[in-house]
Protein backbone atom coordinates (compact mmCIF):
# COMPACT_ATOMS: atom_id res chain seq x y z
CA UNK A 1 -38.94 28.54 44.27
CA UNK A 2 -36.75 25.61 45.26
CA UNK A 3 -33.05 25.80 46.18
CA UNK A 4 -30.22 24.30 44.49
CA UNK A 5 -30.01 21.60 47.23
CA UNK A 6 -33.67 20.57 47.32
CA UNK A 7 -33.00 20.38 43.29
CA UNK A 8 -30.07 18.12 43.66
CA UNK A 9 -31.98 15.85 46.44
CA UNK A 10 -35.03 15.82 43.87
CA UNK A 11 -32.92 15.07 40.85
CA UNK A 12 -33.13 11.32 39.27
CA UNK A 13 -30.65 8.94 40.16
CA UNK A 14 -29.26 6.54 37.98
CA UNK A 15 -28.67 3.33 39.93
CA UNK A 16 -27.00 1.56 36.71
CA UNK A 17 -24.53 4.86 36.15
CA UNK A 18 -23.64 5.01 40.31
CA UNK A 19 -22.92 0.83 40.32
CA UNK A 20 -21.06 0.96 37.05
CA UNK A 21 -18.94 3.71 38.27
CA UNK A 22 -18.28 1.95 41.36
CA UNK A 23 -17.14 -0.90 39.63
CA UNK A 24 -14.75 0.81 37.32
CA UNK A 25 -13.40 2.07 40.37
CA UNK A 26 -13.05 -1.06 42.09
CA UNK A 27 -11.22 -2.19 39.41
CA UNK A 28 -9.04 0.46 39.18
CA UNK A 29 -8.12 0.45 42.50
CA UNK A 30 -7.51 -3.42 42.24
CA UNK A 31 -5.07 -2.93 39.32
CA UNK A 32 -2.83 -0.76 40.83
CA UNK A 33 -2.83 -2.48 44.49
CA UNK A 34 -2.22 -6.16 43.09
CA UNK A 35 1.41 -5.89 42.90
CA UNK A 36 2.22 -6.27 39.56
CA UNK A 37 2.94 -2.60 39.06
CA UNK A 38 6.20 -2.32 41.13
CA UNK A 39 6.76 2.06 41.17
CA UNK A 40 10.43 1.57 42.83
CA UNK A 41 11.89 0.44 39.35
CA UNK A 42 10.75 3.69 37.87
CA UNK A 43 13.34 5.08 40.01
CA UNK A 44 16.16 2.90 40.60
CA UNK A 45 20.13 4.15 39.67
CA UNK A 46 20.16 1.94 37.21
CA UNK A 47 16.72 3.18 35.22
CA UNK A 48 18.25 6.79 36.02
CA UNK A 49 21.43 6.19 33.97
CA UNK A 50 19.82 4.15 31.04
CA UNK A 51 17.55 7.71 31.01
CA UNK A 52 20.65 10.03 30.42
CA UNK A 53 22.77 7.77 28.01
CA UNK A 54 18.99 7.46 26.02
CA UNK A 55 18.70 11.12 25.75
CA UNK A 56 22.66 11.57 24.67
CA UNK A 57 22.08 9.04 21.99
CA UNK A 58 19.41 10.93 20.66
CA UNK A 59 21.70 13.86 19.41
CA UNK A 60 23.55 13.12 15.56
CA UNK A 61 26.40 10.76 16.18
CA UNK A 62 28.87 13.40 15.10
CA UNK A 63 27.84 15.53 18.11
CA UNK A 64 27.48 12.80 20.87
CA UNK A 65 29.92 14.38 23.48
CA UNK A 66 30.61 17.23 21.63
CA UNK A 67 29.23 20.97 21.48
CA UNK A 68 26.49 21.08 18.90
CA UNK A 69 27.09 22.62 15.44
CA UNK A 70 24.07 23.42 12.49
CA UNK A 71 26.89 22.68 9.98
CA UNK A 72 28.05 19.24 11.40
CA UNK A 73 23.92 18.32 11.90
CA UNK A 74 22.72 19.82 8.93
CA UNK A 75 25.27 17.48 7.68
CA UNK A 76 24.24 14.43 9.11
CA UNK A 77 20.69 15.30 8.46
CA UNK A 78 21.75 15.42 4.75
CA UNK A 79 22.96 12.43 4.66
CA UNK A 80 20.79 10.51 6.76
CA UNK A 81 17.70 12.15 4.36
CA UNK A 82 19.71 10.93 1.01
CA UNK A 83 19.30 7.87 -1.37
CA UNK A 84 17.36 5.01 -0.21
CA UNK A 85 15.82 7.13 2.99
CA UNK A 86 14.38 9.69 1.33
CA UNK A 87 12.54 7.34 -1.34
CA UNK A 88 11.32 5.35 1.62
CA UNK A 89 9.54 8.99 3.09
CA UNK A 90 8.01 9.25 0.01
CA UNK A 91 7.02 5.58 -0.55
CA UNK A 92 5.53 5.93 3.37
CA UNK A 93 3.27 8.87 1.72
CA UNK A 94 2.40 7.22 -1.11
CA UNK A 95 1.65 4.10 0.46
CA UNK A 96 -0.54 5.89 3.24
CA UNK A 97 -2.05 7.87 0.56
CA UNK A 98 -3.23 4.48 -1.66
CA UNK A 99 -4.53 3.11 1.27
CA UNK A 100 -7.01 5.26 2.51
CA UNK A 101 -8.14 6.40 -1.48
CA UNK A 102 -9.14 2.61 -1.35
CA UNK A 103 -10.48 2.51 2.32
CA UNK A 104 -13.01 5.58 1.69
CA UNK A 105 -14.04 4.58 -1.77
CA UNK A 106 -14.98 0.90 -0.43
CA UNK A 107 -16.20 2.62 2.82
CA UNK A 108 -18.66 4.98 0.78
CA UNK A 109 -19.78 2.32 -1.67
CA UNK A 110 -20.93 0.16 1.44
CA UNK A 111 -21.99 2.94 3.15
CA UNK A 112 -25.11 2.98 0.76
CA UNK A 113 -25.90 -0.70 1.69
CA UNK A 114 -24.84 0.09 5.24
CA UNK A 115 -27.41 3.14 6.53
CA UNK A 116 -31.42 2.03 7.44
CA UNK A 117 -32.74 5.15 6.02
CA UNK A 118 -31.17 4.39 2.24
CA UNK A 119 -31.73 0.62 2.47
CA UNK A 120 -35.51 0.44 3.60
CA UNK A 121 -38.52 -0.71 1.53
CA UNK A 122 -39.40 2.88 0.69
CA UNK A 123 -36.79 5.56 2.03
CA UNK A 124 -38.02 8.91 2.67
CA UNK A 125 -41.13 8.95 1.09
CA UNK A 126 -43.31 10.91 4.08
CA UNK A 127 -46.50 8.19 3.56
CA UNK A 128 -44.64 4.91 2.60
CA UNK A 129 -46.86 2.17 1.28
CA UNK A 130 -46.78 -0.65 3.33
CA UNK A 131 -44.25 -3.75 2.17
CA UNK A 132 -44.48 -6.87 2.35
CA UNK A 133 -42.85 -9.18 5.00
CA UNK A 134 -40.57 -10.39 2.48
CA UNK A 135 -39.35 -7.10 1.39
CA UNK A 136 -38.70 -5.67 4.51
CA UNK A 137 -36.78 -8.71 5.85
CA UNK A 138 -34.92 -8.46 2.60
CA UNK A 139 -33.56 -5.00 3.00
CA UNK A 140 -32.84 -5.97 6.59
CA UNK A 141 -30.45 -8.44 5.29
CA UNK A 142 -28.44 -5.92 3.47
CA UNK A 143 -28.44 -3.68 6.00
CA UNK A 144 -27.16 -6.50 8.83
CA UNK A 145 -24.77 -8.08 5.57
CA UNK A 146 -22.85 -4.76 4.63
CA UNK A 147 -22.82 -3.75 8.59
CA UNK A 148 -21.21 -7.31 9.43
CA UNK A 149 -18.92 -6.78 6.78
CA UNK A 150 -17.96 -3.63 7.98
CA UNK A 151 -16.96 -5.06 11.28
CA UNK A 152 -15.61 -8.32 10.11
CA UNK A 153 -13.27 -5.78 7.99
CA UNK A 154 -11.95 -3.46 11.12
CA UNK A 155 -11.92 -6.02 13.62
CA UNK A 156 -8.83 -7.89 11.64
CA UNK A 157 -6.04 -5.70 12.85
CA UNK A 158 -4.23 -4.27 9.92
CA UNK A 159 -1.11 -6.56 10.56
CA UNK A 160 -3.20 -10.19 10.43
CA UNK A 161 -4.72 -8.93 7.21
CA UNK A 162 -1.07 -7.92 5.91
CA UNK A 163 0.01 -11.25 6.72
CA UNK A 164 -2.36 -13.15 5.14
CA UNK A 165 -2.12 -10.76 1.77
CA UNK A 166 1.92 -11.32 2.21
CA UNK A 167 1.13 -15.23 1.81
CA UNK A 168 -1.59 -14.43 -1.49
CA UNK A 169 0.17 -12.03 -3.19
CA UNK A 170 3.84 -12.44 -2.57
CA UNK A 171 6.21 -9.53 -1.08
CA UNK A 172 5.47 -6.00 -2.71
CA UNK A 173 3.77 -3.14 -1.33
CA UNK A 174 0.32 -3.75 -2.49
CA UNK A 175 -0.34 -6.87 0.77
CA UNK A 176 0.22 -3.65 3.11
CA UNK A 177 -1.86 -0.98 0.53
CA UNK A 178 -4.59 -3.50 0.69
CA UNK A 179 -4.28 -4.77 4.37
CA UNK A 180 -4.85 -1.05 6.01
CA UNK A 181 -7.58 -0.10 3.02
CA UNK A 182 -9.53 -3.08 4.15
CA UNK A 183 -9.34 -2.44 8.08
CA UNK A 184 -9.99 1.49 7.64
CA UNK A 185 -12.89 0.72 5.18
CA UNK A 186 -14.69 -1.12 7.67
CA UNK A 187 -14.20 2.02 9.62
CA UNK A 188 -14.89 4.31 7.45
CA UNK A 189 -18.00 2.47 6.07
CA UNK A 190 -19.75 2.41 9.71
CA UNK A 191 -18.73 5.94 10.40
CA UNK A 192 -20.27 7.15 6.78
CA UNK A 193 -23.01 5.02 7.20
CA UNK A 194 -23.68 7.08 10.88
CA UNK A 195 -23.74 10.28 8.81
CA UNK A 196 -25.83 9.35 6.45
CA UNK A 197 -28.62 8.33 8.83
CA UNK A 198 -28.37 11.18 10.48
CA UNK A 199 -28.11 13.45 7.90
CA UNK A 200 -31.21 16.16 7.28
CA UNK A 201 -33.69 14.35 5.63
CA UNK A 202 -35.95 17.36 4.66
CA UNK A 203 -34.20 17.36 1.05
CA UNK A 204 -33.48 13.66 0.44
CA UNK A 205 -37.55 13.70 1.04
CA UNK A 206 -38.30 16.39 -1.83
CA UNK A 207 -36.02 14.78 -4.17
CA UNK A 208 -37.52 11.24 -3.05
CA UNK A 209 -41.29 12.88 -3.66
CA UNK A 210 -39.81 14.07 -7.36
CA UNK A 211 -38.81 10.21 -8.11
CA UNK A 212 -35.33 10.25 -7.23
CA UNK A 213 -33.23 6.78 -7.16
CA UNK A 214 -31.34 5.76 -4.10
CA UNK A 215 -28.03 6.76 -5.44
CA UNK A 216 -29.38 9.62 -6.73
CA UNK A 217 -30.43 11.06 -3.46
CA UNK A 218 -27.06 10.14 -1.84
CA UNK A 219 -25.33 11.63 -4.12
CA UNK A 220 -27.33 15.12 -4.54
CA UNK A 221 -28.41 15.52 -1.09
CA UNK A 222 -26.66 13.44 2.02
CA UNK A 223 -23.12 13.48 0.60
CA UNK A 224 -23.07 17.40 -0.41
CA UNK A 225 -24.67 17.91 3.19
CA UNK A 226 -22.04 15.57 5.04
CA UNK A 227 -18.82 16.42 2.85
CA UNK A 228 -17.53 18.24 5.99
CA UNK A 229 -17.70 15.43 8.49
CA UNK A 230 -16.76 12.59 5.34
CA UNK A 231 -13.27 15.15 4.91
CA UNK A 232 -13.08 14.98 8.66
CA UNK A 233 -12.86 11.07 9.05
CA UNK A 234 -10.99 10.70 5.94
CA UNK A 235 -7.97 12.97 7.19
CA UNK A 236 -8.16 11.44 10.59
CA UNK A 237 -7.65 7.64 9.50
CA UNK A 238 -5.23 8.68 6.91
CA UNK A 239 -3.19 10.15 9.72
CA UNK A 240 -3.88 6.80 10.97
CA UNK A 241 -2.62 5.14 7.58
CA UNK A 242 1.19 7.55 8.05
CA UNK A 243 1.48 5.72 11.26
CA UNK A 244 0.33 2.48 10.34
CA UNK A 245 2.40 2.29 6.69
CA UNK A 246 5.45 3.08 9.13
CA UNK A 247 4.94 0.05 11.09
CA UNK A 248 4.24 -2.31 8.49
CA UNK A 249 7.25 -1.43 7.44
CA UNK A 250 8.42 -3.39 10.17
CA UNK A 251 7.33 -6.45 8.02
CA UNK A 252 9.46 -5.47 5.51
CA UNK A 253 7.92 -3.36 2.90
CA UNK A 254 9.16 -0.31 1.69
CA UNK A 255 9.00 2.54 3.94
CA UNK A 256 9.81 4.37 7.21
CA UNK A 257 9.14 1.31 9.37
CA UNK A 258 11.76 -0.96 7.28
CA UNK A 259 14.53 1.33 8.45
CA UNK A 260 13.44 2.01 11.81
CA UNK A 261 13.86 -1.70 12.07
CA UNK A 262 17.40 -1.36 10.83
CA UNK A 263 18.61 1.58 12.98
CA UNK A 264 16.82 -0.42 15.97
CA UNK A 265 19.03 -3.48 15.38
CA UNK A 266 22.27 -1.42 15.15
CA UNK A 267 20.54 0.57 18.47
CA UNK A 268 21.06 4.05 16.30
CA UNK A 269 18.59 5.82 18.52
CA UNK A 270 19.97 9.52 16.60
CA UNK A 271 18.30 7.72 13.26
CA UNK A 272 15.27 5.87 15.33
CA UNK A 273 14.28 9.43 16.51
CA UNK A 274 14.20 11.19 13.26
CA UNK A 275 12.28 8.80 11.48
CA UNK A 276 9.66 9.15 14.13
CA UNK A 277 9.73 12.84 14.03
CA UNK A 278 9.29 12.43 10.17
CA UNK A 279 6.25 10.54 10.28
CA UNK A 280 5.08 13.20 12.91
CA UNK A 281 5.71 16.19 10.44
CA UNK A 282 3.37 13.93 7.86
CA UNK A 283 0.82 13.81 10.07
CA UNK A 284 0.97 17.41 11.00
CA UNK A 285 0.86 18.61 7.74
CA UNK A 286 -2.46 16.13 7.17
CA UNK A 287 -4.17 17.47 9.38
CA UNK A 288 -3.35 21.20 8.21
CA UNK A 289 -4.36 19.88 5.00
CA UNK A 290 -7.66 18.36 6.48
CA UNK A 291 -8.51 21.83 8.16
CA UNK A 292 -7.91 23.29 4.91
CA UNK A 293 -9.86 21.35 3.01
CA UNK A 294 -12.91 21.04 5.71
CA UNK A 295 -13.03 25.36 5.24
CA UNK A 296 -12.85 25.29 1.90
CA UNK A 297 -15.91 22.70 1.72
CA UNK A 298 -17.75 25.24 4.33
């Protein structure tokens, strides 16, 4: 029997792993000894103090310098939650929410379009007949069309696309709805479509032998089977979507982001911080809703 050392001298080597990781290395190592990085002004008196009046501002105004109180910050927090801010946390949801309904109901339609083993000459069938050139270069098409639309779609960050829907359809919330449902449907469309191929093909077959359609198989056999990972990549980009809605609120539409932008250019870091913490809590409680929802499905 050999020893663990003849076993690791025997084992294959993978030139192209050992030179890449070298590289990356290499590279690392040249990005933090080029100079730019200058670690001294991480510690300087000056960085030091800017630290301690940051954290100070963080506390309510009313108890900056001051022993803290639950009345006098339950108080603040009242107020601060009241009127316009409070329709804005909601508008932040709902926007979020629109969004991704739109991103994963664009992302499964193209998902159909999108996976090899739905759009083929003759999917599933154990002993397809064989087509002709023609055919089989025109369901390539579809498949290389809906997956180049599906990266054309993500690679637009979600701000260029909000930008160029703010110039279409004037200011209102639905340029920033539309802008993240088109990035996170080119997303979700390649991530569905990954599922879908690999998905157990052992039923899709049977119902494929019995004369099944396309659609019909996807939507009695793949989707049932793949619920749990679809729930799982829905709830993770519509995390994505709370964060996202808040900073295209930046640009002005309703929401979190429009008066984090305010409280930033009065430097009310109290106000700054519980927005943030806000859209935090929304994203907590999505993803105890997506664990939720991913049991129940199981």
């Amino acid at each position: 029997m050999k020893s663990v050392e003849q076993l690791y001298r025997e084992r294959p080597v993978n030139r192209f792993g050992r030179v890449s990781t070298l590289l990356m290395l290499g590279l690392v190592a040249f990005a933090w000894t080029s100079g730019v990085f200058d670690f001294g002004a991480l510690f300087t008196e000056r960085a030091q103090g800017n630290f301690t009046r940051f954290l100070t501002e963080l506390r309510p105004y009313p108890l900056q310098g001051n022993a803290w109180d639950w009345g006098v910050a339950g108080e603040w927090l009242d107020e601060q939650l009241s009127g316009k801010v409070g329709a804005a946390i909601l508008a932040t949801l709902a926007f979020s929410i629109a969004a991704i309904v739109l991103a994963a109901l664009m992302g499964l339609a193209i998902s159909l379009f999108a996976s090899r083993n739905l759009s083929s000459p003759e999917p599933f069938l154990p002993r397809p007949r064989a087509p002709t050139p023609t055919l089989r270069r025109c369901w390539d098409a579809v498949v290389w069309l809906s997956r180049g639309w599906l990266i054309f779609a993500r690679a637009i960050p979600e701000y260029v696309w909000a930008f160029v829907l703010l110039i279409v359809l004037g200011p209102s919330a639905w340029p920033g709805v539309l802008a993240l449902a088109l990035h996170n449907a080119g997303i979700l469309g390649r991530l569905f479509a990954e599922v879908t191929e690999n998905s157990d093909p052992r039923t899709s077959r049977a119902l494929r032998a019995l004369g099944a359609s396309r659609f019909q198989i996807a939507t009695t056999a793949i989707w049932p089977q793949s619920m749990n990972r679809f729930l799982l990549f829905f709830f993770y980009r519509w995390e994505t979507c709370v964060r996202e809605a808040t900073v295209l609120g930046l640009l002005g539409f309703a929401g979190l982001g429009y008066y984090i932008l305010e409280a930033k250019a009065a430097l009310y870091w109290d106000r700054i911080a519980l927005w943030t913490l806000i859209g935090s809590l929304l994203i907590v409680a999505g993803d105890l809703l997506s664990a939720w929802a991913r049991r129940l499905v199981r």
